[in-house]
C-alpha atoms as a PDB file:
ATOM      1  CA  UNK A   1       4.945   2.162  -4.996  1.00  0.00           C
ATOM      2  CA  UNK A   2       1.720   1.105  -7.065  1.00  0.00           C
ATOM      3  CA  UNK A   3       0.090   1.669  -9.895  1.00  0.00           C
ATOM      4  CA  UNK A   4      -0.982   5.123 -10.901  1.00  0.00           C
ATOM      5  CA  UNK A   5      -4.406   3.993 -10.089  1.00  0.00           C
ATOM      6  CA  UNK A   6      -3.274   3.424  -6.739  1.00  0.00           C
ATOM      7  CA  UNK A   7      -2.505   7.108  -6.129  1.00  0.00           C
ATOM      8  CA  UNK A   8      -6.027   9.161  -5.108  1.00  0.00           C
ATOM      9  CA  UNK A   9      -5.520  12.883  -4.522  1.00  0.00           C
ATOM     10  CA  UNK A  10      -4.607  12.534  -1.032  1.00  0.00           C
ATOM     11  CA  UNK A  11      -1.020  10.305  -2.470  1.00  0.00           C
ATOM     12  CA  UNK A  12      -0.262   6.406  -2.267  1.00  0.00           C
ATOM     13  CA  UNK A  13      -2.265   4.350  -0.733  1.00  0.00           C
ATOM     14  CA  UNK A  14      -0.014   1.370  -0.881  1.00  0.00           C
ATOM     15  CA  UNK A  15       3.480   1.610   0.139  1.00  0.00           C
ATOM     16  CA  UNK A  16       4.147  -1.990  -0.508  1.00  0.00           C
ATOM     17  CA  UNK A  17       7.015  -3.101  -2.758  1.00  0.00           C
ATOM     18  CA  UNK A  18       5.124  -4.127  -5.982  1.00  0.00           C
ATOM     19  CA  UNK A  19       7.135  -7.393  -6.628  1.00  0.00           C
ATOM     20  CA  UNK A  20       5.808 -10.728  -5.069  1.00  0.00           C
ATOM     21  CA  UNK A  21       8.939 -11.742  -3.628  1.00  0.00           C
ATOM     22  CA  UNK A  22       9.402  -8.489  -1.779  1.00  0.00           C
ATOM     23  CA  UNK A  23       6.074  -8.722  -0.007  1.00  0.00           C
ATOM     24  CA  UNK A  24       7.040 -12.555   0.615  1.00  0.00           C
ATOM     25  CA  UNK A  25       9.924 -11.464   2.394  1.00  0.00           C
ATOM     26  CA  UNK A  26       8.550  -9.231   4.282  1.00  0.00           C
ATOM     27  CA  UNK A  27       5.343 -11.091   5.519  1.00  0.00           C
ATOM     28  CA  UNK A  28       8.374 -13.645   6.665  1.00  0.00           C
ATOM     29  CA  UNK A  29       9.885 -10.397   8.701  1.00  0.00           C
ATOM     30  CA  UNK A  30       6.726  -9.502   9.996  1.00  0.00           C
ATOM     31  CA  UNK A  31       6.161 -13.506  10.944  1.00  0.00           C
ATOM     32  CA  UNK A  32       9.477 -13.956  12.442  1.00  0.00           C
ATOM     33  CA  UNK A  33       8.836 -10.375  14.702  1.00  0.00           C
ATOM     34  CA  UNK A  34       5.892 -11.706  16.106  1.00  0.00           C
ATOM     35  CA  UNK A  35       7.154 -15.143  16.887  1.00  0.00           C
ATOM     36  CA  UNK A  36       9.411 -13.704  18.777  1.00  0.00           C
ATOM     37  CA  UNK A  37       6.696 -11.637  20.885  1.00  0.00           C
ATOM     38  CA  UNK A  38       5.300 -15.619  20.803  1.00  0.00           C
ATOM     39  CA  UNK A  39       8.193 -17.392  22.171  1.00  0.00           C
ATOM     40  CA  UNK A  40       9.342 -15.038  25.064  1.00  0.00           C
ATOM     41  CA  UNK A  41       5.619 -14.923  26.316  1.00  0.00           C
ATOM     42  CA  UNK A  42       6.806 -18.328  27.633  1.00  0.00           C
ATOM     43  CA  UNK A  43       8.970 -17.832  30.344  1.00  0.00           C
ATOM     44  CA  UNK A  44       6.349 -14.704  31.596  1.00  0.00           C
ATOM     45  CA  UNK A  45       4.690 -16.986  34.135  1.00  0.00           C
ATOM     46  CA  UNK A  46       1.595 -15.963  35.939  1.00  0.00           C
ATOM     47  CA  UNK A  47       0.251 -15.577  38.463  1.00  0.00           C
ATOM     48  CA  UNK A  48       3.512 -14.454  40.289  1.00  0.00           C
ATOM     49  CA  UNK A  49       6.086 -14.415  37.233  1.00  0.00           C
ATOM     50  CA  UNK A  50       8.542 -15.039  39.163  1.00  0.00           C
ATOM     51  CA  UNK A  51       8.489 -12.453  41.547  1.00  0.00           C
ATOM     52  CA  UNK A  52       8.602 -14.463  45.321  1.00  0.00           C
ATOM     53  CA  UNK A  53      11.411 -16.522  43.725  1.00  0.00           C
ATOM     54  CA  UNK A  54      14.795 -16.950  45.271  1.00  0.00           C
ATOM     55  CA  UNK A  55      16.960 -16.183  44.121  1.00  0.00           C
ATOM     56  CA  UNK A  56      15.222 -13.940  41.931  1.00  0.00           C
ATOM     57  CA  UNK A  57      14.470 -15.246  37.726  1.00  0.00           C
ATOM     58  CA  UNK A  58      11.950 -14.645  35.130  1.00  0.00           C
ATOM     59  CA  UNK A  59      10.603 -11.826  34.578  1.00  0.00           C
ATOM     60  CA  UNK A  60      11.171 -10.380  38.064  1.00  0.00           C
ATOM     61  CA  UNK A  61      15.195 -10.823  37.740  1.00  0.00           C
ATOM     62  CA  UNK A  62      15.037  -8.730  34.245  1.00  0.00           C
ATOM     63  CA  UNK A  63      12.867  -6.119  35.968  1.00  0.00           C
ATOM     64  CA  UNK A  64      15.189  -5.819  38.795  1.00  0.00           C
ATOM     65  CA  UNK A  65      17.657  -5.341  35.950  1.00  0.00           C
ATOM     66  CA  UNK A  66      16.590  -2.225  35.462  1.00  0.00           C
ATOM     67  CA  UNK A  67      17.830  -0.949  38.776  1.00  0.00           C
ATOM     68  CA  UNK A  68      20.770  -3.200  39.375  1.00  0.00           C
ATOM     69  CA  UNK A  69      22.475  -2.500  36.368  1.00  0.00           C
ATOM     70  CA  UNK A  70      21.013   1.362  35.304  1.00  0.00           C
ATOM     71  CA  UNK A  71      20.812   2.586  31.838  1.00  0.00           C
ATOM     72  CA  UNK A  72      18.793   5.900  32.090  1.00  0.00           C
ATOM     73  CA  UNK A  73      18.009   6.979  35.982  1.00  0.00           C
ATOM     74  CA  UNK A  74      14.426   8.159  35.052  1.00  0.00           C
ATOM     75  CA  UNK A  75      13.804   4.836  34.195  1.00  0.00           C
ATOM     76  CA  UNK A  76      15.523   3.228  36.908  1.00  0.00           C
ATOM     77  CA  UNK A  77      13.680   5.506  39.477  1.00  0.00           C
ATOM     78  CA  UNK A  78       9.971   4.202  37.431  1.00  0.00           C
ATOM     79  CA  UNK A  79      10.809   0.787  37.885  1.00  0.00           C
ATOM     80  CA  UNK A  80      12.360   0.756  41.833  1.00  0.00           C
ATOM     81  CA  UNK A  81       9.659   2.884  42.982  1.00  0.00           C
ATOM     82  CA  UNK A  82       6.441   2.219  40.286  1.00  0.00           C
ATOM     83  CA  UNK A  83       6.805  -1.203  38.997  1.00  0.00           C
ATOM     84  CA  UNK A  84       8.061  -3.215  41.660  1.00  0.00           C
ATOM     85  CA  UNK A  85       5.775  -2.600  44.252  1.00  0.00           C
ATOM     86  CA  UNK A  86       3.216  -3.299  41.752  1.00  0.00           C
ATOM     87  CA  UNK A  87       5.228  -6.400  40.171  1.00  0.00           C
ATOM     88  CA  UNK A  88       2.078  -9.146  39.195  1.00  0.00           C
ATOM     89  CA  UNK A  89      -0.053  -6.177  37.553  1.00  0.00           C
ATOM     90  CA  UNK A  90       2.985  -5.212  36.246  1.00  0.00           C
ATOM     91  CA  UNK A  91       3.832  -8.933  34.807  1.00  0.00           C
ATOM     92  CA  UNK A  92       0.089  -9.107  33.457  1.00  0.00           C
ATOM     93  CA  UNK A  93       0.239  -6.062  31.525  1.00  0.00           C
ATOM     94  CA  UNK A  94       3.832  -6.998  30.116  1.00  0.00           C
ATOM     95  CA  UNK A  95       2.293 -10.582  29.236  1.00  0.00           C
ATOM     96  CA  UNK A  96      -0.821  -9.338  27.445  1.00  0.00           C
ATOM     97  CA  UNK A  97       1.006  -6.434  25.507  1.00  0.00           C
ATOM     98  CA  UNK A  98       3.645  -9.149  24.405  1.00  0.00           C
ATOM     99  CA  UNK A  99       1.167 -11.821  23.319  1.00  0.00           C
ATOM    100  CA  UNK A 100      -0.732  -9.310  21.738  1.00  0.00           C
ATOM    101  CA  UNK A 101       2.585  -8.026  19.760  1.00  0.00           C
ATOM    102  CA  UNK A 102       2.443 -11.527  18.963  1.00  0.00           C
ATOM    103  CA  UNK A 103      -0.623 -12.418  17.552  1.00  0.00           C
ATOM    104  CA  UNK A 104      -1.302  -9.205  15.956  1.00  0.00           C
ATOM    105  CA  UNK A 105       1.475  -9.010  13.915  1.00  0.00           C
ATOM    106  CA  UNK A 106       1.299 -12.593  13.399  1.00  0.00           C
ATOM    107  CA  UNK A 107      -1.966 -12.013  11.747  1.00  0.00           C
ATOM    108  CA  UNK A 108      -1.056  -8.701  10.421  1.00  0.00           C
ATOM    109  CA  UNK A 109      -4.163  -6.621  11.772  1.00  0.00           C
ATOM    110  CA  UNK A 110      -3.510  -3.159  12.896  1.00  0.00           C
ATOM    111  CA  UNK A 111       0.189  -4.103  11.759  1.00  0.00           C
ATOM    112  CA  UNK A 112       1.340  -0.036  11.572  1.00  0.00           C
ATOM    113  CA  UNK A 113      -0.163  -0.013  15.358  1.00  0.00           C
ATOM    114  CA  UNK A 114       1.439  -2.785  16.789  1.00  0.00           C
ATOM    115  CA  UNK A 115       4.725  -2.159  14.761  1.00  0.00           C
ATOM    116  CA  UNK A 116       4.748   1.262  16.702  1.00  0.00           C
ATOM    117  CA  UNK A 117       4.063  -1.022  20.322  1.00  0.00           C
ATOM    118  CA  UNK A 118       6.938  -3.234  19.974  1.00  0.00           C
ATOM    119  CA  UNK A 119       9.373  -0.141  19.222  1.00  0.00           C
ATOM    120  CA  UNK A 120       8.061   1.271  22.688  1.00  0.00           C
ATOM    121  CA  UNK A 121       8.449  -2.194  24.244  1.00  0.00           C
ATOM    122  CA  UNK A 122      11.908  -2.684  22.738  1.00  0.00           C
ATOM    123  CA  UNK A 123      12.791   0.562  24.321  1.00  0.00           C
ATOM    124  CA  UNK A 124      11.206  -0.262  27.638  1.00  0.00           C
ATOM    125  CA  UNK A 125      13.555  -3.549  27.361  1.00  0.00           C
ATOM    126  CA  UNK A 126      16.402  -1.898  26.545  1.00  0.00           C
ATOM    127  CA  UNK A 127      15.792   0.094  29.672  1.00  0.00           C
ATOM    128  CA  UNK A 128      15.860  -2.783  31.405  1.00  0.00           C
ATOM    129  CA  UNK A 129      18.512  -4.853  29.930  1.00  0.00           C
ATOM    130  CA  UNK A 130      21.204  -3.128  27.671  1.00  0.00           C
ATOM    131  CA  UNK A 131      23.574  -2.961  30.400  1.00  0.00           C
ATOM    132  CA  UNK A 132      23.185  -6.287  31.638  1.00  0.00           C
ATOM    133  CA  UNK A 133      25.872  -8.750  32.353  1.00  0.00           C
ATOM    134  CA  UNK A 134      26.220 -11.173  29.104  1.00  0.00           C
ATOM    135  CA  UNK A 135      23.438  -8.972  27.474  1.00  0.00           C
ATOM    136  CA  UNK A 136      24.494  -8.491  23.687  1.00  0.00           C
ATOM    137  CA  UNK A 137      23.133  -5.000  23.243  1.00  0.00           C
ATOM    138  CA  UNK A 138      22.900  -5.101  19.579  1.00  0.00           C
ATOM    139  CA  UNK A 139      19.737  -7.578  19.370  1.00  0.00           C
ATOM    140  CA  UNK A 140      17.625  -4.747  21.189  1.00  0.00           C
ATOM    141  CA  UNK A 141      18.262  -2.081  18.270  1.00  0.00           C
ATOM    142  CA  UNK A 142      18.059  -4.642  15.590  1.00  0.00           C
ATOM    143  CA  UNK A 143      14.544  -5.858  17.456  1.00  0.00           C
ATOM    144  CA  UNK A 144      13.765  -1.828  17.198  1.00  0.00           C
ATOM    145  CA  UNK A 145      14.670  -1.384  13.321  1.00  0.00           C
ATOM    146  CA  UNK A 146      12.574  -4.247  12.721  1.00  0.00           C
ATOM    147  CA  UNK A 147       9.617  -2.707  13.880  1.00  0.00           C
ATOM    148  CA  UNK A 148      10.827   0.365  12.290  1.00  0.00           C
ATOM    149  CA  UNK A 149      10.622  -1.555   9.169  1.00  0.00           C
ATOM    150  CA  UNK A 150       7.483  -2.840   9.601  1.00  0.00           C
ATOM    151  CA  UNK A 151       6.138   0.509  10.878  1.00  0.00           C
ATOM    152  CA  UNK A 152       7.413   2.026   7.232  1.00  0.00           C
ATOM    153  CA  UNK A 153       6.203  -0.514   5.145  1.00  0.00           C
ATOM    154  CA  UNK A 154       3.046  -1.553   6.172  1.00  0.00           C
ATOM    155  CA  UNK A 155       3.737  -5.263   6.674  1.00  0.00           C
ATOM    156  CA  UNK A 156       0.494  -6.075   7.256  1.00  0.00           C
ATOM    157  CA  UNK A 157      -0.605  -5.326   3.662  1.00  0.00           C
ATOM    158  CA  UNK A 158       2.062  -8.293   2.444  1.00  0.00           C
ATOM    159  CA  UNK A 159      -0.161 -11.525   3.294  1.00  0.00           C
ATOM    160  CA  UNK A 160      -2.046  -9.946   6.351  1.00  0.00           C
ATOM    161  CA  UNK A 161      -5.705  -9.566   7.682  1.00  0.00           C
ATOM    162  CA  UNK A 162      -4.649  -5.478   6.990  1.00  0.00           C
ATOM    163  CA  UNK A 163      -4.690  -6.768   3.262  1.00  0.00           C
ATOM    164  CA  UNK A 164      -7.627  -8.283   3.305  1.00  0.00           C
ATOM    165  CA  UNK A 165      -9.897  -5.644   5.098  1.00  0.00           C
ATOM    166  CA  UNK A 166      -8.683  -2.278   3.631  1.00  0.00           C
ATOM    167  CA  UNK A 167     -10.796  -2.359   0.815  1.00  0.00           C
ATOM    168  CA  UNK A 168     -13.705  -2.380   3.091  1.00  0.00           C
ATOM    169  CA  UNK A 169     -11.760   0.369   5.226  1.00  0.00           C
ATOM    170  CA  UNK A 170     -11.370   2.565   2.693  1.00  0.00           C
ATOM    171  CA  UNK A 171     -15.041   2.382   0.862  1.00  0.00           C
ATOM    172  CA  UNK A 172     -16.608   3.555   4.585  1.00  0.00           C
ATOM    173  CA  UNK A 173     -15.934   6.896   5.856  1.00  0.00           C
ATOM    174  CA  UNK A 174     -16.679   6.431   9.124  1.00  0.00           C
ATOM    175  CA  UNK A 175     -14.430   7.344  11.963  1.00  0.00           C
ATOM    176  CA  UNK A 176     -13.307   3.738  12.621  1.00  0.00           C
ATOM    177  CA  UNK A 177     -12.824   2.808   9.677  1.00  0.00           C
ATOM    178  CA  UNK A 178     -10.107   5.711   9.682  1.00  0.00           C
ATOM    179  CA  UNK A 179      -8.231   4.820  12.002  1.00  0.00           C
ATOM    180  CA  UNK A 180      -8.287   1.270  10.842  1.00  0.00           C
ATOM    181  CA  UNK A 181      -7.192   2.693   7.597  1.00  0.00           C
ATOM    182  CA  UNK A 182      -4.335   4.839   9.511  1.00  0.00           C
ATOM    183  CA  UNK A 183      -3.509   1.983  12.376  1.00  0.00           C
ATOM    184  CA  UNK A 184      -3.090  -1.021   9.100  1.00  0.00           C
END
């Protein structure tokens, strides 16, 4: 925790570790989280990702995972019945919520936000995925506790935009500036 003089009425307003190689390590954790948003925007292909291929790949074969190889039936109904008809809106919306993962966290602006994004798109994945031939199961709750850990700590405060822009946050009480407050 901080200082005393960190700690308003209201409690801490930085949960940041206070020693400089703790918040280097974890601006490297929140780095290394978003480049791998980064890198697996690359085989997301528009404008079809994949989906007239034959066999199927890409992004369309782990979709169809979801259904071929079921790991919760709600989700499996969503996907057969929702997603696949609608497959290239679909891929879009995966492709800018992944780069966006990506850069934001890369940048670390609205780092608590997008911490909380890639937990629901880790789940969504898992969905997908865990019970996948070949598919080590383990990388999808370690890719979740990451962005639990980045959720918890405020990464974006360690090296990030978030760091740079909260003072101004928090000297406005405007409605925005709130949320940005609540979202960094």
């Amino acid at each position: 925790m901080g200082a005393a003089s960190d700690v308003p009425a209201g409690g801490p307003t930085n949960v940041l570790p206070a020693s400089r190689s703790s918040r280097v390590m974890l601006a490297v954790v929140r780095v290394t989280v978003a480049l791998l948003w980064i890198e697996n925007t690359s085989w997301k292909r528009p404008p079809t990702f994949a989906h007239l291929s034959d066999p199927p790949s890409g992004l369309y074969l782990w979709t169809l995972n979801g259904v071929r190889h079921e790991v919760f039936a709600p989700w499996a109904w969503f996907v057969e019945n929702v997603v696949l008809p609608n497959f290239v809106l679909f891929g879009w919306l995966v492709l800018i919520v992944e780069a966006s993962l990506g850069a934001f966290l890369l940048v670390g602006l609205a780092t608590r936000f997008f911490a909380l994004v890639g937990m629901v798109q880790t789940v969504a994945i898992m969905f997908s995925v865990l019970n996948a031939p070949h598919e080590w199961f383990w990388a999808y709750f370690l890719m979740f506790v990451a962005h639990l850990a980045l959720l918890a700590t405020a990464a974006g405060r360690a090296y990030g935009v978030d760091a740079v822009l909260r003072p101004r946050w928090t000297q406005r009480s405007t409605a925005p500036s709130r949320l940005l407050l609540t979202v960094s």
